[in-house]
C-alpha atoms as a PDB file:
ATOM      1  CA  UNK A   1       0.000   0.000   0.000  1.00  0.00           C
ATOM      2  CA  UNK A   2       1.381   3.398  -1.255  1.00  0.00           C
ATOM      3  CA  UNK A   3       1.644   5.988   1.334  1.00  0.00           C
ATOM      4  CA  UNK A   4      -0.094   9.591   0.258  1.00  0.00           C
ATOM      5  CA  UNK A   5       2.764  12.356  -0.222  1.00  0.00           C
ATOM      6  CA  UNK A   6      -0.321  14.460   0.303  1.00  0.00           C
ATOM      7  CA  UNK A   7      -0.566  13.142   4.343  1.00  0.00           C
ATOM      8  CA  UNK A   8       1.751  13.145   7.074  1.00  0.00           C
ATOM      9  CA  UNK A   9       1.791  10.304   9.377  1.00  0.00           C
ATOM     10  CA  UNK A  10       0.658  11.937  11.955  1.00  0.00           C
ATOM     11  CA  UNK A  11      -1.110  15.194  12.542  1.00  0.00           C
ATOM     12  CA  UNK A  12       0.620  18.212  14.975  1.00  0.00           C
ATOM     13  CA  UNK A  13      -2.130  20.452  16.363  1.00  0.00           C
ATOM     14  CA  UNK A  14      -1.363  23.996  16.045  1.00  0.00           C
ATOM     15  CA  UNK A  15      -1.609  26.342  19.633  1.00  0.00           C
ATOM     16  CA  UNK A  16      -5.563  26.804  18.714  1.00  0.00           C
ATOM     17  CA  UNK A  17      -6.160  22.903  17.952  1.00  0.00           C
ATOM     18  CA  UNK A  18      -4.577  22.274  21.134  1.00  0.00           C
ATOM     19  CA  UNK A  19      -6.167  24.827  23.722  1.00  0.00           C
ATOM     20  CA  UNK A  20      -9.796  23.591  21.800  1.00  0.00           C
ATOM     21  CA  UNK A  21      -8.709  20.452  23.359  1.00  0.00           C
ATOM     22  CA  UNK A  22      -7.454  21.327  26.992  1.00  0.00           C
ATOM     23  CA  UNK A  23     -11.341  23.585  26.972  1.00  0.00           C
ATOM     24  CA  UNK A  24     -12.650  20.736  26.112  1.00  0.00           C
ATOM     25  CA  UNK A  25     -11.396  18.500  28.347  1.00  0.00           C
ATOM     26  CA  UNK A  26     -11.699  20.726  31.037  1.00  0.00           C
ATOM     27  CA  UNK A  27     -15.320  21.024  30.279  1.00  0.00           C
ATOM     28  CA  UNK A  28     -15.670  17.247  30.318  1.00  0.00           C
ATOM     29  CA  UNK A  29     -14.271  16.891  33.325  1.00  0.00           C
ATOM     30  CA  UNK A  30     -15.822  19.618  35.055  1.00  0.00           C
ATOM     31  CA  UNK A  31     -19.219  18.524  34.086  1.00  0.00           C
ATOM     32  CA  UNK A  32     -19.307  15.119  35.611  1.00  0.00           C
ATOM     33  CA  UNK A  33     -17.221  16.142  38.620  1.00  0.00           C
ATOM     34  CA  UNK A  34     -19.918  17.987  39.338  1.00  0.00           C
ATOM     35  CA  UNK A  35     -22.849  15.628  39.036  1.00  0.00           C
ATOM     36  CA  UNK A  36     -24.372  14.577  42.446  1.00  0.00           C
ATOM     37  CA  UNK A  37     -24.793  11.222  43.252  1.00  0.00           C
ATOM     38  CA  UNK A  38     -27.928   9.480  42.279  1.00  0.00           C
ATOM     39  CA  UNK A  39     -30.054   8.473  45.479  1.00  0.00           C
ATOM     40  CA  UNK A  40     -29.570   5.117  46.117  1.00  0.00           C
ATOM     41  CA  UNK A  41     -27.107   4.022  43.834  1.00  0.00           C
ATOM     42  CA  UNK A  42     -23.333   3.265  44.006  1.00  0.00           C
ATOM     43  CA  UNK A  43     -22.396   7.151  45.464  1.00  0.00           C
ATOM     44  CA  UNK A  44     -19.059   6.526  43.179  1.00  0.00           C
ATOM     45  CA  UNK A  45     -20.621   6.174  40.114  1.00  0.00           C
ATOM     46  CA  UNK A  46     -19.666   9.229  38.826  1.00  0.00           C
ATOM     47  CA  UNK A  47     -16.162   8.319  36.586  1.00  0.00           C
ATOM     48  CA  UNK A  48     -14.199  10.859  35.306  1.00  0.00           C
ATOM     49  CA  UNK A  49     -10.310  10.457  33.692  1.00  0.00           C
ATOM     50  CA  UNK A  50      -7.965  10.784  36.879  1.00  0.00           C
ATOM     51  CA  UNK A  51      -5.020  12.428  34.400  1.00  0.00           C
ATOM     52  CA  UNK A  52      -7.200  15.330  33.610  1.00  0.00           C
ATOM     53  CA  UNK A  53      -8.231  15.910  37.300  1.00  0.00           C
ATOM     54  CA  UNK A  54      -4.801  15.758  38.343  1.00  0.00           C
ATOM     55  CA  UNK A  55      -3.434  18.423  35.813  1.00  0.00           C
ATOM     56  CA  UNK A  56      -6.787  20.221  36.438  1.00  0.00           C
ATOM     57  CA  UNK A  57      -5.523  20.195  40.432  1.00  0.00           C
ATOM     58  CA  UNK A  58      -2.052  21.165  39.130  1.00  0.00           C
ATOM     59  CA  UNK A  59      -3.159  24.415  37.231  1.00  0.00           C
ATOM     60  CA  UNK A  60      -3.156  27.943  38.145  1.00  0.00           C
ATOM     61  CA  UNK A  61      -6.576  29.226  39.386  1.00  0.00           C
ATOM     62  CA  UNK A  62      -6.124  32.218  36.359  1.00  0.00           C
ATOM     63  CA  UNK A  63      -5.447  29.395  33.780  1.00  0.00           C
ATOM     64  CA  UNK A  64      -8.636  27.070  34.647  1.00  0.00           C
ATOM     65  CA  UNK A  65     -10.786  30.204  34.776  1.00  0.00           C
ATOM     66  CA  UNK A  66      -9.277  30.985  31.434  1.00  0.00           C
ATOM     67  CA  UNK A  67     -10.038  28.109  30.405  1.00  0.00           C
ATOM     68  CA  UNK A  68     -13.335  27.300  31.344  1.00  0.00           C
ATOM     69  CA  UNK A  69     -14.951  30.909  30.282  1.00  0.00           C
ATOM     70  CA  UNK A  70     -13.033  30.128  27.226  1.00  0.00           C
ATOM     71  CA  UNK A  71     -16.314  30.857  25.155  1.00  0.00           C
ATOM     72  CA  UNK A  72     -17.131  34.335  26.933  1.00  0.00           C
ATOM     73  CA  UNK A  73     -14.480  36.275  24.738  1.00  0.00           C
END
């Protein structure tokens, strides 16, 4: 199988690509961190990816505002 000249073999994200992706994952995160427990049910239920919570944990407070009012501007 001929390889396209056109394609590279793998894509770099440019500084907008990848701050669309921190927001989003952010986002993600934040949203079902936040979800309260459902009566009755397993109290921890609620999964959520434990890399993203510990950079989230890691970040300045001015760079996860940033981040999550990213759509305000």
């Amino acid at each position: 199988m001929a390889k396209d000249p056109d394609r590279s073999a793998r894509k770099r994200f440019n500084a907008t690509e990848r701050r669309a992706l921190a927001v989003g994952a952010v986002r993600r995160f934040v949203k079902q961190y936040e979800r309260k427990a459902q009566k009755g049910i397993e109290p921890n239920d609620r999964t959520y990816d434990r890399k993203v919570e510990k950079t989230v944990k890691r970040m300045k407070p001015a760079r996860l505002d940033e981040l999550l009012r990213d759509d305000e501007k």
